[in-house]
Protein backbone atom coordinates (compact mmCIF):
# COMPACT_ATOMS: atom_id res chain seq x y z
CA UNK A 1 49.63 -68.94 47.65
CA UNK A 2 52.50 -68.00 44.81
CA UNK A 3 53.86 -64.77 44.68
CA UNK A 4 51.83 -64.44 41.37
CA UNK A 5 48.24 -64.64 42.98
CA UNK A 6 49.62 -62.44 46.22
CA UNK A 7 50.70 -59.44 43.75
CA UNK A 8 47.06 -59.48 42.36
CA UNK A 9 45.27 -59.63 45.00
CA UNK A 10 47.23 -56.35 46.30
CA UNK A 11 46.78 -54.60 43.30
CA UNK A 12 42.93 -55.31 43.03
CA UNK A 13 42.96 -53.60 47.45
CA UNK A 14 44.52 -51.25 45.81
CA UNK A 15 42.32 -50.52 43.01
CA UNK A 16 39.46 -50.59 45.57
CA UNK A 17 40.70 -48.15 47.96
CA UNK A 18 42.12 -45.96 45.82
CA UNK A 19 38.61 -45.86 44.15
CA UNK A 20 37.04 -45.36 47.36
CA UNK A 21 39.11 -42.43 48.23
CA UNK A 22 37.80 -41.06 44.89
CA UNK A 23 34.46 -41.27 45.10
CA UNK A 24 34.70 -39.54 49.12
CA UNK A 25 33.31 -36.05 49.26
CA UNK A 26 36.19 -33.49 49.71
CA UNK A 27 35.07 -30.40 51.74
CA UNK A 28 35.46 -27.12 49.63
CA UNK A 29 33.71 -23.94 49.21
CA UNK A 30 30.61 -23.44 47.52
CA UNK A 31 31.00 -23.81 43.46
CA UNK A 32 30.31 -20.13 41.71
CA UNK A 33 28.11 -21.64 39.35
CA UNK A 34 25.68 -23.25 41.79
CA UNK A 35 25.83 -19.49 43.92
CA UNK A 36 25.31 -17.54 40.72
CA UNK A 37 22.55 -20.08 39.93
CA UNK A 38 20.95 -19.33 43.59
CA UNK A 39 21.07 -15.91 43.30
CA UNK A 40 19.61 -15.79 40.22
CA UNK A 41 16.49 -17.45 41.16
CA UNK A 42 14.48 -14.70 43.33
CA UNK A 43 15.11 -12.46 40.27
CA UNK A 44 12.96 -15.01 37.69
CA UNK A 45 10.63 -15.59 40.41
CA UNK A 46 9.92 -11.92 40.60
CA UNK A 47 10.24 -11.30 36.59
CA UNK A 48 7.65 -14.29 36.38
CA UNK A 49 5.26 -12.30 39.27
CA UNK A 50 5.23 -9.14 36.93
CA UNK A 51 4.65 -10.74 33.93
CA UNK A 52 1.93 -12.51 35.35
CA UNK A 53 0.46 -9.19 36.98
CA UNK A 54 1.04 -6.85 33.55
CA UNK A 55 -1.59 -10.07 32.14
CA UNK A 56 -4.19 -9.65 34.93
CA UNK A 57 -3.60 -5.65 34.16
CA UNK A 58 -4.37 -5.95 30.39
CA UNK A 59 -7.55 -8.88 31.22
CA UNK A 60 -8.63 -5.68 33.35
CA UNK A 61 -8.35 -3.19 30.44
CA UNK A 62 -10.32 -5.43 28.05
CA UNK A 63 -13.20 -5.24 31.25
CA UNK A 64 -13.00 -1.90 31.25
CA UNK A 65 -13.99 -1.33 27.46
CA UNK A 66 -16.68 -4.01 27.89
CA UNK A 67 -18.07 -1.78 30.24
CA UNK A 68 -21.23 0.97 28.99
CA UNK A 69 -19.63 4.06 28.03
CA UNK A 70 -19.43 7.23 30.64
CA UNK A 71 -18.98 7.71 34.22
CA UNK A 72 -20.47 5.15 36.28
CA UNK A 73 -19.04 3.68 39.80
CA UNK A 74 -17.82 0.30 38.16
CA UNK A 75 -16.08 2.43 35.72
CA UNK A 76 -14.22 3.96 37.94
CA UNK A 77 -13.27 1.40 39.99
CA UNK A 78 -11.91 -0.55 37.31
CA UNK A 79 -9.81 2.68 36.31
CA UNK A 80 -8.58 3.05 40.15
CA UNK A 81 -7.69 -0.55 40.68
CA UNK A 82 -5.55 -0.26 37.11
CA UNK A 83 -3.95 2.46 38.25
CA UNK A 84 -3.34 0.63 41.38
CA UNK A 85 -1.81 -2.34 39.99
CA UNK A 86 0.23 -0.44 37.15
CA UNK A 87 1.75 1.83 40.43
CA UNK A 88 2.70 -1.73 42.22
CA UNK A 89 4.09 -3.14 39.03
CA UNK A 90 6.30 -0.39 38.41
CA UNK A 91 7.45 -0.50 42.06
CA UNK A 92 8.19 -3.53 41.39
CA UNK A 93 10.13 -3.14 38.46
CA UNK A 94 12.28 -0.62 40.00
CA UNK A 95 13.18 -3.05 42.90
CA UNK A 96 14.06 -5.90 40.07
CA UNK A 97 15.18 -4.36 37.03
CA UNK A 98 14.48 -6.50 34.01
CA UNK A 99 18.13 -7.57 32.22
CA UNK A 100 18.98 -6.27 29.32
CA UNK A 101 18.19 -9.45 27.62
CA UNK A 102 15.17 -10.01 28.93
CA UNK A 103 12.07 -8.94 26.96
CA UNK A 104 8.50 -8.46 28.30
């Protein structure tokens, strides 16, 4: 083997481990964006939950005016389960503020 052929063959090793040390996973802290990203996520879950429950809350006001007019039990129920839900939502809302850029 020449001196030639030698020389590339030692530069292509090379190449290959230095490439292989590249690609190996160095051990470092967890990246801020992927954290921020994590933390962020039980926030939209909840947002998502109220908006979801202010629906069901307004699909329960529209079956309340469907309802015959003046005091009957249903009537009331629907009322006291409203109120029920609008109490939870707003607990809710207190426990996961809404962003500011975040409209509902």
């Amino acid at each position: 083997m020449n001196a030639r052929t030698a020389l590339t063959i030692l530069l292509l090793l090379s190449a290959i481990a230095w490439a292989a040390a590249q690609r190996t996973p160095q051990p470092s802290a967890a990246p801020p964006a992927s954290a921020q990203a994590a933390a962020a996520e039980p926030a939209r879950a909840a947002q998502t939950e109220l908006q979801k429950m202010r629906v069901l809350v307004q699909q329960m006001q529209m079956n309340l005016v469907s309802l015959p007019p003046g005091p009957t039990p249903l009537r009331h129920q629907f009322e006291l389960e409203i109120e029920a839900w609008q109490t939870l939502i707003a607990h809710m809302e207190r426990q996961h503020p809404v962003p500011a850029n975040v409209v509902h």
